[in-house]
N, C-alpha and C. Protein backbone atom coordinates (compact mmCIF):
# COMPACT_ATOMS: atom_id res chain seq x y z
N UNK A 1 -25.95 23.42 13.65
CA UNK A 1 -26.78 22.42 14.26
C UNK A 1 -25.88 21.31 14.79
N UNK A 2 -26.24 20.76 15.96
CA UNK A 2 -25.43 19.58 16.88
C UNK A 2 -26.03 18.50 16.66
N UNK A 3 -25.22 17.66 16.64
CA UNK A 3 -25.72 15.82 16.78
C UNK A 3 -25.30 15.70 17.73
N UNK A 4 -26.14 14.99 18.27
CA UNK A 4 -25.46 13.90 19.46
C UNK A 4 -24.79 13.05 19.05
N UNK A 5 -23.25 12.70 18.96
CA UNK A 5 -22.99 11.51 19.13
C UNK A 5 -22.97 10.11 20.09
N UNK A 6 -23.14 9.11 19.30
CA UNK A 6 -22.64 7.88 20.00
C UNK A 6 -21.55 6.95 19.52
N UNK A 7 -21.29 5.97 20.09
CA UNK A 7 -20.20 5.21 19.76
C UNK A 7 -19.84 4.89 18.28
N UNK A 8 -21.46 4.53 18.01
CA UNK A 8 -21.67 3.94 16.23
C UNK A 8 -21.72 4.65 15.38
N UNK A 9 -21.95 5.94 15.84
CA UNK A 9 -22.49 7.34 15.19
C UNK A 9 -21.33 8.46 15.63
N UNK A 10 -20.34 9.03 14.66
CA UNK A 10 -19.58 10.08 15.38
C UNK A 10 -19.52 10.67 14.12
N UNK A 11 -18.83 12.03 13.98
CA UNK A 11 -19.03 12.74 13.05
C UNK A 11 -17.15 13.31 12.90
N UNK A 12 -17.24 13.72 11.60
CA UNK A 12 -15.58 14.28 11.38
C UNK A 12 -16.24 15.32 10.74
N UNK A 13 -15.30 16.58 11.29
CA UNK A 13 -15.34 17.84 10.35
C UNK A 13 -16.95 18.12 10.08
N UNK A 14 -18.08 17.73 11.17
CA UNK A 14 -19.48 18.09 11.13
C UNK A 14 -20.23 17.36 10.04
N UNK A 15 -19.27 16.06 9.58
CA UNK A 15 -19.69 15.10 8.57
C UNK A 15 -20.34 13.75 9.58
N UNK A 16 -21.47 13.37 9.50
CA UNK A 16 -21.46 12.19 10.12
C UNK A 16 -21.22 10.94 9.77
N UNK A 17 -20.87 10.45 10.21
CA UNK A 17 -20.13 9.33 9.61
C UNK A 17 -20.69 7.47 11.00
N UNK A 18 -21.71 6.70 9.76
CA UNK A 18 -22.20 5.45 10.91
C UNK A 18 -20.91 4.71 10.52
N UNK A 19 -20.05 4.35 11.54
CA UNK A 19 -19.53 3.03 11.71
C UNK A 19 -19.89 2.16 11.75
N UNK A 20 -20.47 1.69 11.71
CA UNK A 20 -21.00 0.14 11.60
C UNK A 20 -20.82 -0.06 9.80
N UNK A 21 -21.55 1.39 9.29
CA UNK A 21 -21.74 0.86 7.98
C UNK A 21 -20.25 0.70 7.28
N UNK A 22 -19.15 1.14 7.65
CA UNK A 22 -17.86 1.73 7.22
C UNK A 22 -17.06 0.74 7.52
N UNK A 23 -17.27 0.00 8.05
CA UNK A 23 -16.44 -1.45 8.30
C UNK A 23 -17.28 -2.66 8.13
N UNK A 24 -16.07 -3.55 7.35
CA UNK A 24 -17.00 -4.67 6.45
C UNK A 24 -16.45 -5.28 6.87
N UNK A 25 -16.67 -6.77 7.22
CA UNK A 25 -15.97 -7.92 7.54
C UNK A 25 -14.95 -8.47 6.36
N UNK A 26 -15.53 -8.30 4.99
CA UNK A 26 -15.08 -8.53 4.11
C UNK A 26 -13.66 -8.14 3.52
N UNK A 27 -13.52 -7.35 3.88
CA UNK A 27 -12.26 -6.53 3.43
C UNK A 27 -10.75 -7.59 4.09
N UNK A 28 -10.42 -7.83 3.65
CA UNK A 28 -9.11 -8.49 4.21
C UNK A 28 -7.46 -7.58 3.68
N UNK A 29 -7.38 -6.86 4.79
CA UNK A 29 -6.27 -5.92 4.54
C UNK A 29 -4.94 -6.80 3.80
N UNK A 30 -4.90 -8.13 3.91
CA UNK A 30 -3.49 -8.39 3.26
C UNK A 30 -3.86 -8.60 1.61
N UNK A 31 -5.13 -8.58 1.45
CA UNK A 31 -5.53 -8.55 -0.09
C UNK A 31 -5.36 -6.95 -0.46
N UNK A 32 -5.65 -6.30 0.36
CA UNK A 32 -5.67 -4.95 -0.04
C UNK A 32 -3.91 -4.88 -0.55
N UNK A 33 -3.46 -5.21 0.62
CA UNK A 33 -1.61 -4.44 0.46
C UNK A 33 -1.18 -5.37 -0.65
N UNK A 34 -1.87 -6.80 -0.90
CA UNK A 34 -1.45 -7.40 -2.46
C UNK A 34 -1.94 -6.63 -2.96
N UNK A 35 -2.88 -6.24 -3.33
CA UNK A 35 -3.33 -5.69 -4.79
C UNK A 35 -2.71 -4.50 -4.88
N UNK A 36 -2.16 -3.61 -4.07
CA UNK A 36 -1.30 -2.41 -4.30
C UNK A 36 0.05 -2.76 -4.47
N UNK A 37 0.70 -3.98 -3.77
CA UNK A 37 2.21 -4.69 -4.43
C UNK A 37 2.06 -4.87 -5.59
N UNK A 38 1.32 -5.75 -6.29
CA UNK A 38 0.87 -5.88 -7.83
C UNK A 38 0.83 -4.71 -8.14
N UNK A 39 0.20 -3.61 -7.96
CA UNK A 39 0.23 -2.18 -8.87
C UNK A 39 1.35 -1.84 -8.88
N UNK A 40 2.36 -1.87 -7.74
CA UNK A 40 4.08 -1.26 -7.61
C UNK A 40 4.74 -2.18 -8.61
N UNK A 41 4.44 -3.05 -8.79
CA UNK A 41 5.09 -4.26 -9.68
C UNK A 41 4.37 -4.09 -11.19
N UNK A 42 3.23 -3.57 -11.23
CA UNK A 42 2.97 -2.96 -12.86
C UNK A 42 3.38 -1.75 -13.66
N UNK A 43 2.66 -2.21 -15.05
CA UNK A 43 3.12 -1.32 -15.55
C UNK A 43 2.71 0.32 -15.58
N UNK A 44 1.11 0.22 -14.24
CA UNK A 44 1.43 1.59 -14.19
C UNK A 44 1.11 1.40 -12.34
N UNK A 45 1.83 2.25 -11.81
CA UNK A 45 2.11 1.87 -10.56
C UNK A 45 1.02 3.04 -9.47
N UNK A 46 0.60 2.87 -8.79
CA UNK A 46 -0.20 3.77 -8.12
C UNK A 46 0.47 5.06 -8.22
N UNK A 47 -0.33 6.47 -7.98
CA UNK A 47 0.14 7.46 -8.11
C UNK A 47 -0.27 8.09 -6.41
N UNK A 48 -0.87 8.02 -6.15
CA UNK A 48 -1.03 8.28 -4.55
C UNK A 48 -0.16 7.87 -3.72
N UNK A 49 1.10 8.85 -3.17
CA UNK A 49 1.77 8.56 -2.00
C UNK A 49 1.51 8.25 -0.75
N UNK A 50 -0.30 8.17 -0.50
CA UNK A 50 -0.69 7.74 0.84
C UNK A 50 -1.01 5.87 0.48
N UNK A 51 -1.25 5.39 -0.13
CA UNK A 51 -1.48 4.51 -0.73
C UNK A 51 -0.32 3.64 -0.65
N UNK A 52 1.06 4.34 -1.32
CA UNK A 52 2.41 3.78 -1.20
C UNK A 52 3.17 4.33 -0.06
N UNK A 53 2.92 4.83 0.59
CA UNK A 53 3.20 4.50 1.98
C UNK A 53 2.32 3.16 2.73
N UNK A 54 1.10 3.10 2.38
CA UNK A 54 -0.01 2.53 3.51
C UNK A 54 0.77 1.01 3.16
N UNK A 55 0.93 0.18 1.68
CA UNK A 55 2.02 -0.40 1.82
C UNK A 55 3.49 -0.85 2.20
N UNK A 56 4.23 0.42 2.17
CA UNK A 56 5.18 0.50 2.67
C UNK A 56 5.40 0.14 4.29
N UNK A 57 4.57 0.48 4.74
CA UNK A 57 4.09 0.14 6.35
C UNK A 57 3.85 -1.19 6.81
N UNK A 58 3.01 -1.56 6.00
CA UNK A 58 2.55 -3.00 5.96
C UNK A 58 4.17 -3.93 5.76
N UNK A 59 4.78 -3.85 4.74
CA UNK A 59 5.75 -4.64 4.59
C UNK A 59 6.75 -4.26 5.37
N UNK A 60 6.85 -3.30 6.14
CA UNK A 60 7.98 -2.86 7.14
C UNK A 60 7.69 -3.96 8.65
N UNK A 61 6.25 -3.76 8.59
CA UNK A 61 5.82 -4.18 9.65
C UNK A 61 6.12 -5.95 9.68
N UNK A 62 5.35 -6.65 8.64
CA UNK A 62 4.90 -8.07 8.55
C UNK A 62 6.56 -8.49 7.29
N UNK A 63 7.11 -8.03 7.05
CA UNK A 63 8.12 -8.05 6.31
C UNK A 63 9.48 -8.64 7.31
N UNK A 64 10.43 -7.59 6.56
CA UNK A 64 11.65 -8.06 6.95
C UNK A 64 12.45 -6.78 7.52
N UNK A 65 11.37 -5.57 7.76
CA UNK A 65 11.74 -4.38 8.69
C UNK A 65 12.29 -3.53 7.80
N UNK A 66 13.06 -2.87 7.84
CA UNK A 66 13.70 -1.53 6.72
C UNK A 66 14.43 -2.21 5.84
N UNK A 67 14.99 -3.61 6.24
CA UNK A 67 15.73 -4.64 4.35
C UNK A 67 15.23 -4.68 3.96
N UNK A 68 13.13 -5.15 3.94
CA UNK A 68 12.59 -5.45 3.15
C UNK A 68 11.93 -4.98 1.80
N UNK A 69 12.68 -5.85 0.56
CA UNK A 69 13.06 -5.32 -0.45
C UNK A 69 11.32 -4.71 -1.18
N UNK A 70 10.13 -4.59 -1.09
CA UNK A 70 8.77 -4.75 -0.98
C UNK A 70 8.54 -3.31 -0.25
N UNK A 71 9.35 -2.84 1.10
CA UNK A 71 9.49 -1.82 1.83
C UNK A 71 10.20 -0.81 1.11
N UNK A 72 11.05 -1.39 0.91
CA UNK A 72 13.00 -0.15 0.66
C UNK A 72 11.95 0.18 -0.97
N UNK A 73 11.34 -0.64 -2.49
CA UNK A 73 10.66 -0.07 -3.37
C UNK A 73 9.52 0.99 -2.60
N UNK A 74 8.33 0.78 -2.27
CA UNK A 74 7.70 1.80 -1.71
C UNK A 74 8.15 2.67 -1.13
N UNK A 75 9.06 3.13 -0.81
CA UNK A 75 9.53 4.02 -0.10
C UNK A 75 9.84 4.92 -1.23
N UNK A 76 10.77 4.09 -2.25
CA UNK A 76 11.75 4.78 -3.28
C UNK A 76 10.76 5.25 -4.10
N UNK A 77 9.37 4.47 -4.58
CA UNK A 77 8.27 4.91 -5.26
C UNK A 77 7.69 6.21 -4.51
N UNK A 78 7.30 6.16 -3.04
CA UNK A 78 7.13 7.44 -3.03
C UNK A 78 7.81 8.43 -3.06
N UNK A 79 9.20 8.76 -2.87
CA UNK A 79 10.29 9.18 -2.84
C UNK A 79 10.16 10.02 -4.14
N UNK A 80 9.78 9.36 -5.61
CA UNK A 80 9.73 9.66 -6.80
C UNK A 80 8.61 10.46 -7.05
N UNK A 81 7.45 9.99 -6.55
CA UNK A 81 6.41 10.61 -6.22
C UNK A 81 6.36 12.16 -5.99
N UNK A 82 7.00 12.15 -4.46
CA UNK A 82 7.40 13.23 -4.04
C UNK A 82 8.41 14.41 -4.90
N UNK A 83 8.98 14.21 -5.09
CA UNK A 83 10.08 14.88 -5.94
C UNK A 83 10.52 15.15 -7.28
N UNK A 84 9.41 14.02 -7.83
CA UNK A 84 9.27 13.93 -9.29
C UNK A 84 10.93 13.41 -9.62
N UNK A 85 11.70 13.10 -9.49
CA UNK A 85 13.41 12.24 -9.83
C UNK A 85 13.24 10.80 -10.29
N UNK A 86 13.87 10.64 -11.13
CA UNK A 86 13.63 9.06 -11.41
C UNK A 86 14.14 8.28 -9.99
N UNK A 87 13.21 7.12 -10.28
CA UNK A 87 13.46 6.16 -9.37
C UNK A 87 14.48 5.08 -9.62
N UNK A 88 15.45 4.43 -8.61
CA UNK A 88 16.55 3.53 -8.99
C UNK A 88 15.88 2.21 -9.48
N UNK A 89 16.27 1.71 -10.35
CA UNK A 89 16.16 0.68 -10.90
C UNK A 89 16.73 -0.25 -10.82
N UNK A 90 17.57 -0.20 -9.98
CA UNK A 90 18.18 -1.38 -9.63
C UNK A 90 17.26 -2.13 -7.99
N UNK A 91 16.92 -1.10 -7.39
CA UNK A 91 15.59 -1.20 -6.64
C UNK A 91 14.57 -2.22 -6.80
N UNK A 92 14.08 -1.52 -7.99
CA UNK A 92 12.89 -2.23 -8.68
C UNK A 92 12.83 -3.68 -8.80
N UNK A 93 14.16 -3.67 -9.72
CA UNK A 93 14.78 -5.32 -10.09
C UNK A 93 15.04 -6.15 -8.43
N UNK A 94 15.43 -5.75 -7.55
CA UNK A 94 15.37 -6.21 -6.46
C UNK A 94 13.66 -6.58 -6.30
N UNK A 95 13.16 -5.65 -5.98
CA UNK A 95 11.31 -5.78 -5.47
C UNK A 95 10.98 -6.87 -6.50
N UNK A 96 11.06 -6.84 -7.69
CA UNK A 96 10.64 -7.91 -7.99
C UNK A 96 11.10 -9.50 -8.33
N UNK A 97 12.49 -9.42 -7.73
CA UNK A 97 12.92 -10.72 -7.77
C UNK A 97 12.32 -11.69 -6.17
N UNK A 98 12.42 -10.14 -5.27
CA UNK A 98 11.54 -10.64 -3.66
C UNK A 98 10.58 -11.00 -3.91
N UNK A 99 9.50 -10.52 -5.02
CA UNK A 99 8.42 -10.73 -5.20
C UNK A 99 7.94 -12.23 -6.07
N UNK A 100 9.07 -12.72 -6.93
CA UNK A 100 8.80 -14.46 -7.22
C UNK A 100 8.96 -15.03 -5.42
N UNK A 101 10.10 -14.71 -5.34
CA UNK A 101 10.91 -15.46 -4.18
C UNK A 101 9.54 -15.53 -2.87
N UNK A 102 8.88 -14.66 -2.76
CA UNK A 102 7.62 -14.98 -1.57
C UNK A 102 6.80 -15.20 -2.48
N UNK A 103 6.22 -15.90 -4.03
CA UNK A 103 5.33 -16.25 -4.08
C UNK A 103 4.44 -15.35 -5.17
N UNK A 104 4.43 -14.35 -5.14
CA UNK A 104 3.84 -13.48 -5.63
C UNK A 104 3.40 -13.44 -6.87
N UNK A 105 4.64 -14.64 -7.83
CA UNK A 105 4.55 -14.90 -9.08
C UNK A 105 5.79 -15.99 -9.19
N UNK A 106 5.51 -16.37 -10.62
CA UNK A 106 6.22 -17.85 -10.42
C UNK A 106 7.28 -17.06 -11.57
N UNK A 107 7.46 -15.60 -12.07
CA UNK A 107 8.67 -15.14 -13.15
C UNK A 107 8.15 -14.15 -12.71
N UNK A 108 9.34 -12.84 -13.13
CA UNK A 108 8.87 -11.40 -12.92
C UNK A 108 7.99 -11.23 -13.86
N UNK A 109 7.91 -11.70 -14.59
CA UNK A 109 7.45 -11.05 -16.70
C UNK A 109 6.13 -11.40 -16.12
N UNK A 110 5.66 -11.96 -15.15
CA UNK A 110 4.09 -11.95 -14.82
C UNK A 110 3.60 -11.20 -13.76
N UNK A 111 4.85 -10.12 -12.96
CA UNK A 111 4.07 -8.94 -12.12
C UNK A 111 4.00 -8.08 -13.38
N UNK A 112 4.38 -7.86 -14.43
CA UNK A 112 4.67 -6.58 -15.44
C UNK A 112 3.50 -6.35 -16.13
């Protein structure tokens, strides 16, 4: 069976899907990519590599480009992800000293 689509109304994979309802004003993407920096900075860190990429992007972008120490961790987190290898830790300790230094927390011992 066919739908017609329209602009507001389109369908994926014969799923329909209203846009209008699927986008909220509310949502403020730089709260989103905080609250997933805070998870990379806890003690249990997202497990979804689309997730730690979708960050990784974000801080590549609005960051400090491939130095940025927020970037170079997500990467290495998915990296670990991927491959199951421990991740460098000396990394880490970087991401979260960037992470007082913009604000994020006023000591590391309070992303943990």
């Amino acid at each position: 069976m066919s739908q017609q689509q329209r602009p507001d109304n389109v369908s994926i994979d014969e799923i329909p899907v209203d846009i209008d309802n699927t986008q909220s004003a509310e949502v403020d993407p730089a709260d989103e990519i905080e609250s997933i920096t805070r998870g990379l900075a806890g003690e249990q860190p997202p497990t979804n590599p689309l997730v730690v990429l979708k960050a990784a992007r974000w801080w590549y972008i609005h960051g400090k480009g491939g130095t940025d120490p927020a970037f170079q961790w997500a990467i290495e987190w998915a990296r670990h992800l991927a491959t199951d290898t421990p991740s460098d830790v000396e990394r880490f300790d970087e991401f979260l000293e960037y992470l007082v230094s913009v604000g994020f927390a006023n000591e590391r011992h309070e992303l943990r």
